[in-house]
Protein backbone atom coordinates (compact mmCIF):
# COMPACT_ATOMS: atom_id res chain seq x y z
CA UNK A 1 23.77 -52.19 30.16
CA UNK A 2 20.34 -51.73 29.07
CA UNK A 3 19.67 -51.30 25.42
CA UNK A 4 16.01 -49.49 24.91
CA UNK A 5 14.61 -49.39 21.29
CA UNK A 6 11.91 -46.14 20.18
CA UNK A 7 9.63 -48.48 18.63
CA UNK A 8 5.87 -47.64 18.18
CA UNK A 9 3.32 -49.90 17.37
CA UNK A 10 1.91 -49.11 14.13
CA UNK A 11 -1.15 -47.76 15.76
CA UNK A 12 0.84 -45.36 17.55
CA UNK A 13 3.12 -44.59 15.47
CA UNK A 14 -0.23 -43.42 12.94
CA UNK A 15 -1.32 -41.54 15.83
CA UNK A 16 1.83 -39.66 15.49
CA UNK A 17 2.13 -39.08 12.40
CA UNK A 18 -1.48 -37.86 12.52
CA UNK A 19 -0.90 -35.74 15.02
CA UNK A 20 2.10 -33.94 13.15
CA UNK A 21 0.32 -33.24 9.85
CA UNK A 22 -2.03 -31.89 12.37
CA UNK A 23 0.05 -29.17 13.72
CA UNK A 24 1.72 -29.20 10.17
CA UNK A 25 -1.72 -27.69 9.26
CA UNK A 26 -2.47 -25.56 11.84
CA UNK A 27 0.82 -24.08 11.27
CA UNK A 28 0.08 -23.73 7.72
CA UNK A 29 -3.27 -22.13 8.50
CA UNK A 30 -1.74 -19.53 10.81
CA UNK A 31 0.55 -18.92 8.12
CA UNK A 32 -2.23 -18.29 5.53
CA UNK A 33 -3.99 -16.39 7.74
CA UNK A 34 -1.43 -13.83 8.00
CA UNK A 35 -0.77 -13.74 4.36
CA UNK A 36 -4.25 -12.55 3.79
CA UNK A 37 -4.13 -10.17 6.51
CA UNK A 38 -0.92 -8.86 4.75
CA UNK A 39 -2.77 -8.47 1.69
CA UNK A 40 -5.35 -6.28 2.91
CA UNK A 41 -3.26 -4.09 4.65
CA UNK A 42 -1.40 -3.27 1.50
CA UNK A 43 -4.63 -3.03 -0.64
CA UNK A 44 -5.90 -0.57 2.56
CA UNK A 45 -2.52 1.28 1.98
CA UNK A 46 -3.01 1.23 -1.86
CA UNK A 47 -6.48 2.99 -1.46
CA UNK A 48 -4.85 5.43 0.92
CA UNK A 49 -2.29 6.33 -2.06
CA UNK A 50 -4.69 6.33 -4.50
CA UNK A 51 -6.98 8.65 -2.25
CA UNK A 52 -3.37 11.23 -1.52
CA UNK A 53 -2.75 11.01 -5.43
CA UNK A 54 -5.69 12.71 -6.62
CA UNK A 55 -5.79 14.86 -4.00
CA UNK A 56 -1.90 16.04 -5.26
CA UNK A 57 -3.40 15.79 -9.21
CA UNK A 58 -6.53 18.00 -7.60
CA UNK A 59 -3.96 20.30 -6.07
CA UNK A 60 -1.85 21.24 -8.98
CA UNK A 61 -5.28 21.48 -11.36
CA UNK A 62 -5.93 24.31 -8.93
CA UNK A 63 -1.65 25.55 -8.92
CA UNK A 64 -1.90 25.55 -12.55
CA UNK A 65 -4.73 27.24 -12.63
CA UNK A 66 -3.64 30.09 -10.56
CA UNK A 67 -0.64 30.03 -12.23
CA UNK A 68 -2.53 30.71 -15.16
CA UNK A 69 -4.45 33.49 -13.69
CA UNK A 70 -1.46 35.21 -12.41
CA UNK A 71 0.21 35.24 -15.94
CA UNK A 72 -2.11 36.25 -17.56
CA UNK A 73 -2.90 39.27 -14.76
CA UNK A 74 1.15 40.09 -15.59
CA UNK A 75 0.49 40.24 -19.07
CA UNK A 76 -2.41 42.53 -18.12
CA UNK A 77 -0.66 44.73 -16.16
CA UNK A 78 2.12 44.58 -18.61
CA UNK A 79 0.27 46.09 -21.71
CA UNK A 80 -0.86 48.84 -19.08
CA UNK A 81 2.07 49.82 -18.29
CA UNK A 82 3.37 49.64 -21.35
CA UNK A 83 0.03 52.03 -23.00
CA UNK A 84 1.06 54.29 -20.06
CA UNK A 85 4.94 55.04 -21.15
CA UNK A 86 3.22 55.46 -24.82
CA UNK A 87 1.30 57.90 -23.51
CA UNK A 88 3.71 59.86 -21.33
């Protein structure tokens, strides 16, 4: 029976380890990279929510403004009904 031993010599055995923090790198670079290309997606999604917000706020400036208008067309039409039975 043969016995085999995984023995580098020291050079190659810096080679490796060279080689691994290497990759550990890349791997951490890749990983980076797609943390900042998370990020701006959700600040692009953020400016799309602020953008739909104040379109909503602009939309119920003009609501509550009709609203408004309407009321005070009832309260218009109210008092003129209300001359006419006076006068009938």
């Amino acid at each position: 029976m043969k016995i085999t031993f995984n023995y580098y010599t020291p050079k190659l055995y810096t080679h490796f380890k060279a080689a691994d923090a290497q990759q550990e790198h890349r791997n951490f670079e890749k990983q980076h990279r797609e943390f900042e290309d998370d990020i701006t997606k959700i600040q692009s999604q953020i400016r799309t929510l602020k953008l739909e917000i104040n379109k909503l706020k602009q939309q119920t400036r003009k609501l509550n403004t009709n609203v408004k208008n309407l009321k005070d067309k009832n309260n218009t039409l109210e008092r003129d009904v209300s001359k006419l039975k006076n006068e009938y």
